[in-house]
N, C-alpha and C. Protein backbone atom coordinates (compact mmCIF):
# COMPACT_ATOMS: atom_id res chain seq x y z
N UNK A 1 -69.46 -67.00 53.12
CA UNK A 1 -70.48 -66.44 52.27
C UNK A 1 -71.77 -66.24 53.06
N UNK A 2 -72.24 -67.45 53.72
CA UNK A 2 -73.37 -67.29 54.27
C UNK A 2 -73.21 -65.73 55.84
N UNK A 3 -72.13 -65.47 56.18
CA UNK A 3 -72.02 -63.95 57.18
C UNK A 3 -71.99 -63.00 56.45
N UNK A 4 -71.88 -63.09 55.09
CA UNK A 4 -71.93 -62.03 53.84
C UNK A 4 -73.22 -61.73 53.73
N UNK A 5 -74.23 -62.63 52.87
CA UNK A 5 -75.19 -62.55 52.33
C UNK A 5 -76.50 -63.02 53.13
N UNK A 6 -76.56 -63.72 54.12
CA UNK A 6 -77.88 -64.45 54.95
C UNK A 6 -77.61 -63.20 56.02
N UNK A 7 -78.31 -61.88 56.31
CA UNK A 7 -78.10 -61.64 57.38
C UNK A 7 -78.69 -62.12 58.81
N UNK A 8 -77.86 -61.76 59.72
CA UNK A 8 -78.56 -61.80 61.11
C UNK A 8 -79.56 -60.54 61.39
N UNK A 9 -81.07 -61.14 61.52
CA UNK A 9 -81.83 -60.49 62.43
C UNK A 9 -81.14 -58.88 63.13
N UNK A 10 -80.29 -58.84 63.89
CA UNK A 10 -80.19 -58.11 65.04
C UNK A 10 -79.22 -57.23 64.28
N UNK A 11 -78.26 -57.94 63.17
CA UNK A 11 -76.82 -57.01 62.50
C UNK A 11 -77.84 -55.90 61.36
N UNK A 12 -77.79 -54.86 60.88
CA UNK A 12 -77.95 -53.60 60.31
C UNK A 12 -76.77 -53.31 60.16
N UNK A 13 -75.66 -53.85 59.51
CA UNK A 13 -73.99 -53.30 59.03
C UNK A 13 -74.43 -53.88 57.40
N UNK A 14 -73.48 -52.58 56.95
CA UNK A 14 -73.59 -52.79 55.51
C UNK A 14 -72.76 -53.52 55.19
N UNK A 15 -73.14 -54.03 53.81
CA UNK A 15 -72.52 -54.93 53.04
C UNK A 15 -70.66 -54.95 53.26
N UNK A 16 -70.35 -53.98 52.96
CA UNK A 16 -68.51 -53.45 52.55
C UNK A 16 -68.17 -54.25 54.36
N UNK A 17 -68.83 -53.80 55.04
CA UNK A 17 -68.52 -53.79 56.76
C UNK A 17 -68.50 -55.76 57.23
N UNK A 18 -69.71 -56.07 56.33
CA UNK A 18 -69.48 -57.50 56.70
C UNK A 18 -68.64 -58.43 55.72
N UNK A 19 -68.29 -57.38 54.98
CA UNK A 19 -67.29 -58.00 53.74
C UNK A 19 -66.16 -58.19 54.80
N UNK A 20 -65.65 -57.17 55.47
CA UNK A 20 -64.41 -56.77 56.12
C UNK A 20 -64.04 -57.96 57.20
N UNK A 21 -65.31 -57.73 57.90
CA UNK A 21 -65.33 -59.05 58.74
C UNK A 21 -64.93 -60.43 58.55
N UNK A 22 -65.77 -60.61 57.75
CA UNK A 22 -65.39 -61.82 56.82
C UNK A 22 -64.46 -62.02 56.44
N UNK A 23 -63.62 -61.68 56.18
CA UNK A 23 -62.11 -61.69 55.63
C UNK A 23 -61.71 -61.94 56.59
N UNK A 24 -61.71 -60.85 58.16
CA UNK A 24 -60.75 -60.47 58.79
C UNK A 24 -60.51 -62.09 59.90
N UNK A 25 -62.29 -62.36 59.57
CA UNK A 25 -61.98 -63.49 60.36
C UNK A 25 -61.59 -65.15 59.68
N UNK A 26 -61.82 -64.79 58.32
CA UNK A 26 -60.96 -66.20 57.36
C UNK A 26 -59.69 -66.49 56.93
N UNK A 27 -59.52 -65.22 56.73
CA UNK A 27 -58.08 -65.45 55.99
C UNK A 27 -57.02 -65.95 57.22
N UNK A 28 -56.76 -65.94 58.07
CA UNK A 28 -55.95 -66.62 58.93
C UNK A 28 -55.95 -67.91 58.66
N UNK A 29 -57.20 -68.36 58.21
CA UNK A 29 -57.67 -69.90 58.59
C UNK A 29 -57.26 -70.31 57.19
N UNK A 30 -57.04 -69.70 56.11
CA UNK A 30 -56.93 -70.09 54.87
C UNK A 30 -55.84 -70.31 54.88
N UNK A 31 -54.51 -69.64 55.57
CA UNK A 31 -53.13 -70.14 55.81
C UNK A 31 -53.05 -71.38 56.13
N UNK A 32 -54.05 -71.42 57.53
CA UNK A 32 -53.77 -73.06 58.46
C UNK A 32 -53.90 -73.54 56.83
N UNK A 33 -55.51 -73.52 56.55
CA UNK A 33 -56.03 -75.08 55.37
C UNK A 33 -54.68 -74.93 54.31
N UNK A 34 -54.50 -74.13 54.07
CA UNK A 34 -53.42 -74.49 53.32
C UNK A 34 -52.19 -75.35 53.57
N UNK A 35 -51.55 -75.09 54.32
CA UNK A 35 -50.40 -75.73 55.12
C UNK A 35 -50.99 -77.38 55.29
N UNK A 36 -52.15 -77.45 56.04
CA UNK A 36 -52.85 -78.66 56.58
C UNK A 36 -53.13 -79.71 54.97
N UNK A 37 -53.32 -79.12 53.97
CA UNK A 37 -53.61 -79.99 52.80
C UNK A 37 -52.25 -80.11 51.98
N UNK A 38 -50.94 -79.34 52.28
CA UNK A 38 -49.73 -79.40 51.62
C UNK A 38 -49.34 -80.76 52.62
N UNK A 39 -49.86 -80.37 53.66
CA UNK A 39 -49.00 -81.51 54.44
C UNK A 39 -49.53 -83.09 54.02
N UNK A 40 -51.20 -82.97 54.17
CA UNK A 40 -51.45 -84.08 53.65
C UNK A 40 -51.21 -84.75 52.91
N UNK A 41 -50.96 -83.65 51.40
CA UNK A 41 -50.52 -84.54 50.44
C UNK A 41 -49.56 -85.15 50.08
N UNK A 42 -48.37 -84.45 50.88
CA UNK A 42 -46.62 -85.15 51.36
C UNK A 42 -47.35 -86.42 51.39
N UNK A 43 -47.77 -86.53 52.77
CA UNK A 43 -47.99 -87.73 53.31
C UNK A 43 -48.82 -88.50 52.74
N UNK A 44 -49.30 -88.85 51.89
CA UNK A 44 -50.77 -89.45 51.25
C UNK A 44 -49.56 -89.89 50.46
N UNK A 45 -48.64 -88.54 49.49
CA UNK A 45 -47.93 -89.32 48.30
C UNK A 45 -46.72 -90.57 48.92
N UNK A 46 -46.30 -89.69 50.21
CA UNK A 46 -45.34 -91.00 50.98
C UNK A 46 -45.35 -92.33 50.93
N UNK A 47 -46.87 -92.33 51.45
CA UNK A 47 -47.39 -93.72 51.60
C UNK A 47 -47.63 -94.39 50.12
N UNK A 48 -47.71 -93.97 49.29
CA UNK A 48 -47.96 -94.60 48.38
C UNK A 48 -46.70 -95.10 47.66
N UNK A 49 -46.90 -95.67 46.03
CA UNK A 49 -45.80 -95.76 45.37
C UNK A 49 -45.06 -94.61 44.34
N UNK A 50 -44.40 -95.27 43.72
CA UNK A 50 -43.71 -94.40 42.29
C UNK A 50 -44.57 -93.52 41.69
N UNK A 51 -45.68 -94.43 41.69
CA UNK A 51 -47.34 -94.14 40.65
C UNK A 51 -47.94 -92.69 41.20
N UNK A 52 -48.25 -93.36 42.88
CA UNK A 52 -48.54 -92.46 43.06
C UNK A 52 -47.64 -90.92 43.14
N UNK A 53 -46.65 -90.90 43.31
CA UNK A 53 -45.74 -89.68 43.34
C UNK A 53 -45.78 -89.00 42.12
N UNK A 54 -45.91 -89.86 40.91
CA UNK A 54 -45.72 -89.51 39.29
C UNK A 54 -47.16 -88.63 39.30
N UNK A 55 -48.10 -89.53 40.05
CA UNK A 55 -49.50 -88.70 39.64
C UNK A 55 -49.28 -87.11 40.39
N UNK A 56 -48.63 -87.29 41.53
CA UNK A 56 -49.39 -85.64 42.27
C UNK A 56 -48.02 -84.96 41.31
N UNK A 57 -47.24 -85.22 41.09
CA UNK A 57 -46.12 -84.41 40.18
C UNK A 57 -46.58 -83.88 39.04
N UNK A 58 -47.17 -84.79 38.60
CA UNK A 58 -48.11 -84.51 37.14
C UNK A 58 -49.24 -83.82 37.30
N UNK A 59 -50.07 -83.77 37.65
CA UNK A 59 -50.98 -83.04 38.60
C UNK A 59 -50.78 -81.51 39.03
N UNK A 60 -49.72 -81.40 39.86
CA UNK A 60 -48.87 -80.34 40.06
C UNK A 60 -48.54 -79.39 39.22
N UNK A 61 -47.55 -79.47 37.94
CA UNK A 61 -47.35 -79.75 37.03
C UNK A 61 -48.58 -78.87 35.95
N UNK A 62 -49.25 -79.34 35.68
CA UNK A 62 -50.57 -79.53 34.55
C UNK A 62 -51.40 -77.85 35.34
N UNK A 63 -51.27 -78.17 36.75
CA UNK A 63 -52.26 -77.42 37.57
C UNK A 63 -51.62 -75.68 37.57
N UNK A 64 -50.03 -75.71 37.32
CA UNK A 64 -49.38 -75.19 37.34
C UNK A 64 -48.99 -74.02 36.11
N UNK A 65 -49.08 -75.45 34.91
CA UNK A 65 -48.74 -74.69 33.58
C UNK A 65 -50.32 -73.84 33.37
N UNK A 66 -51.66 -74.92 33.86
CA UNK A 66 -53.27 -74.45 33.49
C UNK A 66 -53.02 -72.43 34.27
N UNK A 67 -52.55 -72.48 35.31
CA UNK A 67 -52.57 -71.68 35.87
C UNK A 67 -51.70 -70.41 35.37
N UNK A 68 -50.19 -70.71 34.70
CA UNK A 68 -49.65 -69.47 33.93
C UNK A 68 -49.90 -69.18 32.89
N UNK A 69 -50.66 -70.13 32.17
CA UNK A 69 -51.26 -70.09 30.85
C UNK A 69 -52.56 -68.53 31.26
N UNK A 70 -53.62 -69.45 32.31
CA UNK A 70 -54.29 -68.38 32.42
C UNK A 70 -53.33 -66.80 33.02
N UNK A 71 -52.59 -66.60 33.92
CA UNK A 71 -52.12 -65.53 34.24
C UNK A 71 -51.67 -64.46 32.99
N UNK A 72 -51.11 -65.35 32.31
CA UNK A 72 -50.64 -64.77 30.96
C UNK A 72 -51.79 -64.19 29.83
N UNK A 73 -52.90 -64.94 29.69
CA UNK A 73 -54.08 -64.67 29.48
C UNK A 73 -54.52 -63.28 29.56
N UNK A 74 -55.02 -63.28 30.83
CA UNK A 74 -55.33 -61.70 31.94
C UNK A 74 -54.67 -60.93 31.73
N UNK A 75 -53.40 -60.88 31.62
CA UNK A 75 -52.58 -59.94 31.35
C UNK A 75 -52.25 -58.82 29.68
N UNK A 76 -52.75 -60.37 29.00
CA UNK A 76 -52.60 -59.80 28.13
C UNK A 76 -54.43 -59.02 27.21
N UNK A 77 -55.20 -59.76 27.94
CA UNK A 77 -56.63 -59.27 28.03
C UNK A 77 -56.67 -57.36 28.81
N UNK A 78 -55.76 -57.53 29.68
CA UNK A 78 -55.91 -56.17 30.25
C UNK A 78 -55.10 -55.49 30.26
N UNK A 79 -54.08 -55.98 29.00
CA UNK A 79 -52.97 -54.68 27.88
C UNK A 79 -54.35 -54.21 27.08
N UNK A 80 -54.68 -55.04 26.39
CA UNK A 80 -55.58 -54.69 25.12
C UNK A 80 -56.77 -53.88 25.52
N UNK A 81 -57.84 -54.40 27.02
CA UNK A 81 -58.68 -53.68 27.46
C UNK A 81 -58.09 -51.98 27.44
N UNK A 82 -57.07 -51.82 28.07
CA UNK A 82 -56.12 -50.50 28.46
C UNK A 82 -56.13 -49.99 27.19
N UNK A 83 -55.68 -50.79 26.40
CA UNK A 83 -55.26 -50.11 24.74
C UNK A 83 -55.98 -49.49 24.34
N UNK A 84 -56.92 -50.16 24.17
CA UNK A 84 -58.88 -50.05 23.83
C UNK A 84 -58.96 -48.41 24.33
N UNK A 85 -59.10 -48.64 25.31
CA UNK A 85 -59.68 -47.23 25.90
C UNK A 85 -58.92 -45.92 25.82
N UNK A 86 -57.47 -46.61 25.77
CA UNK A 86 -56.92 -45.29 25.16
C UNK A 86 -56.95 -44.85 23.95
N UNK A 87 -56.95 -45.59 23.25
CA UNK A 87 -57.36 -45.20 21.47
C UNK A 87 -58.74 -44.86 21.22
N UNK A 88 -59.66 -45.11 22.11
CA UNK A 88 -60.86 -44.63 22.29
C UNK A 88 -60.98 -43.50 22.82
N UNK A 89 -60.21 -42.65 23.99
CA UNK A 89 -60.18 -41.38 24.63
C UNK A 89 -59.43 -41.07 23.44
N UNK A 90 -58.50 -40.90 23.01
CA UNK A 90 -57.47 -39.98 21.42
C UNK A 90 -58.34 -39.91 20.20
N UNK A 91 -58.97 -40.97 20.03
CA UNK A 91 -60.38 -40.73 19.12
C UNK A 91 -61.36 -39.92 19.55
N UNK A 92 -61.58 -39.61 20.56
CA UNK A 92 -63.30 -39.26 21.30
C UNK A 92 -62.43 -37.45 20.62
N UNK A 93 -60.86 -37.44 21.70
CA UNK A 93 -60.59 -36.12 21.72
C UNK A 93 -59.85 -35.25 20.15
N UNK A 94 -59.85 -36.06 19.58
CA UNK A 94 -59.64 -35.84 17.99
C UNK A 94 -61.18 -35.25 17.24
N UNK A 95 -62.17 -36.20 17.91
CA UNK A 95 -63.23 -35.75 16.70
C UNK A 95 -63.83 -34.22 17.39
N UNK A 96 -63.47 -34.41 18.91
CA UNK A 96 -64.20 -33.18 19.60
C UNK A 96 -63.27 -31.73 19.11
N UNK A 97 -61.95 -32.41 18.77
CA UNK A 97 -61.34 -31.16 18.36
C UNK A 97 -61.41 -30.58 16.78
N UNK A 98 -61.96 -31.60 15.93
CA UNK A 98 -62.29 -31.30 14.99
C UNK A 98 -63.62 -30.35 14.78
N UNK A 99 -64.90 -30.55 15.77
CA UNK A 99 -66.02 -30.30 16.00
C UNK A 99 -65.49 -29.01 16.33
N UNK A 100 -64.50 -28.84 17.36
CA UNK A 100 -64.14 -27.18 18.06
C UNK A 100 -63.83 -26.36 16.76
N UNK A 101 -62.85 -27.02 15.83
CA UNK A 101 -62.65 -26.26 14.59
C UNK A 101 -63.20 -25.74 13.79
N UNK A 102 -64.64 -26.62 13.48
CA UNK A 102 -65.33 -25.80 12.38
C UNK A 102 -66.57 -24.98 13.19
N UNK A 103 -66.84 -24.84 14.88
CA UNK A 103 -67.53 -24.04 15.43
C UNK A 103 -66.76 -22.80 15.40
N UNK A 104 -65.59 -22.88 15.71
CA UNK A 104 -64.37 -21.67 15.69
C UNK A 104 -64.42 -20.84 14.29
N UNK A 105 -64.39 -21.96 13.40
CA UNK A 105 -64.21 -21.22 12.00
C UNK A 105 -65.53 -20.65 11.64
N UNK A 106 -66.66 -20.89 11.90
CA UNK A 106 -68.06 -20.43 11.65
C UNK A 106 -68.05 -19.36 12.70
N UNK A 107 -67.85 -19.06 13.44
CA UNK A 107 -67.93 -18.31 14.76
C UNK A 107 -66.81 -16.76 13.78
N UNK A 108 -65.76 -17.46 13.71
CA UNK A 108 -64.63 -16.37 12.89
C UNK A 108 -65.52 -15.73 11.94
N UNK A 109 -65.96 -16.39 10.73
CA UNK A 109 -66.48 -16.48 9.54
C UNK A 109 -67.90 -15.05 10.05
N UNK A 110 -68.22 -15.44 10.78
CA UNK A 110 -69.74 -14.48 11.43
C UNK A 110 -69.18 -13.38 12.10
N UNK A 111 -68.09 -13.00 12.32
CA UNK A 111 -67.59 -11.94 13.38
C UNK A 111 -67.20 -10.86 11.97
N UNK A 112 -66.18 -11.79 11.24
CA UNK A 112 -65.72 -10.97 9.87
C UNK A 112 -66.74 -10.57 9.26
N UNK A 113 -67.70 -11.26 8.80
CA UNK A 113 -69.46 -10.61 7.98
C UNK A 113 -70.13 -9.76 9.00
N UNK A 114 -69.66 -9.53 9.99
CA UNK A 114 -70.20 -8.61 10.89
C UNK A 114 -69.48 -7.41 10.52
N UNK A 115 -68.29 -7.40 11.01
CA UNK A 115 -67.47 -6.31 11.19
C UNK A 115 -67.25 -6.11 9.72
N UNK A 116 -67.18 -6.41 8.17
CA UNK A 116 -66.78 -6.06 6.82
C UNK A 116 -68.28 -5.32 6.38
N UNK A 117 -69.36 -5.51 7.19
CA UNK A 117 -70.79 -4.84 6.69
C UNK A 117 -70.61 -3.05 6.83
N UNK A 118 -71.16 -2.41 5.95
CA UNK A 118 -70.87 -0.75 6.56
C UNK A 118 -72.17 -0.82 7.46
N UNK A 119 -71.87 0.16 8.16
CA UNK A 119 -72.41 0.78 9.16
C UNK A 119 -74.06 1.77 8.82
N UNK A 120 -74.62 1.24 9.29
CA UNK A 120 -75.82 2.44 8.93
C UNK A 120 -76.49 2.58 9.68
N UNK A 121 -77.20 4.20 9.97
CA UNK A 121 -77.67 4.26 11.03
C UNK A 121 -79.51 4.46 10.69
N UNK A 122 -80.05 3.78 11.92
CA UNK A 122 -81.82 3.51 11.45
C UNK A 122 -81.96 4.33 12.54
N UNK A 123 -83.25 5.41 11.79
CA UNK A 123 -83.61 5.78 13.11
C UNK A 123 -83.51 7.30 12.84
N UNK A 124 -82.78 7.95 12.40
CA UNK A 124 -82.50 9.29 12.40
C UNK A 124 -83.10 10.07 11.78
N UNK A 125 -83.42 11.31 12.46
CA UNK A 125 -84.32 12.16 11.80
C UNK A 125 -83.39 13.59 11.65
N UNK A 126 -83.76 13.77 10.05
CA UNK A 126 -82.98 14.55 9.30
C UNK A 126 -84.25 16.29 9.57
């Protein structure tokens, strides 16, 4: 965060550019920490007893269900967001086509009172 947001003096790269960086140079390392804290916790639960094994299982577990609970969540938050907006664009384009209809029909309505008027001519000298 802090190569994100604290810049360096001398760097003038935009935001997206030190985003890139940032990544390009963490995410490797987020593999190691990962691996490095799976391993630990083998070993932490090894050493311990029953208790402790029951706890990181349970733990596990809890951290696991908290986690598809939320996935399931999101998912179903961003059916409904989607829904939303489409019944909102079929509404928007329903009322605009209703609006086209009665400009059309007034537009018709003024062409016919045009063209059903007789003709007379101003202006002429008899």
């Amino acid at each position: 965060m802090a190569a994100i947001f604290f810049l360096d003096p001398t760097s003038n790269a935009p935001l997206l550019r030190r985003v890139m960086i940032s990544f390009a140079n963490n995410v490797p390392l987020l593999r190691q920490a990962s691996r490095n804290t799976a391993r630990h916790v083998v070993h932490w639960t090894r050493r311990g007893s029953a208790l402790r094994a029951l706890l990181v299982i349970s733990v596990g577990t809890i951290t696991l269900l908290a986690l598809t609970g939320l996935l399931v969540f999101v998912l179903f938050f961003l059916a409904a967001t989607f829904n939303a907006i489409v019944i909102s664009l079929l509404m928007f384009l329903a009322v605009v086509g209703g609006y086209l209809a009665l400009f059309f029909a007034c537009i018709t309505a003024i062409c016919i009172e045009a063209l059903s008027r007789p003709r007379t001519t101003y202006g002429t000298i008899c």
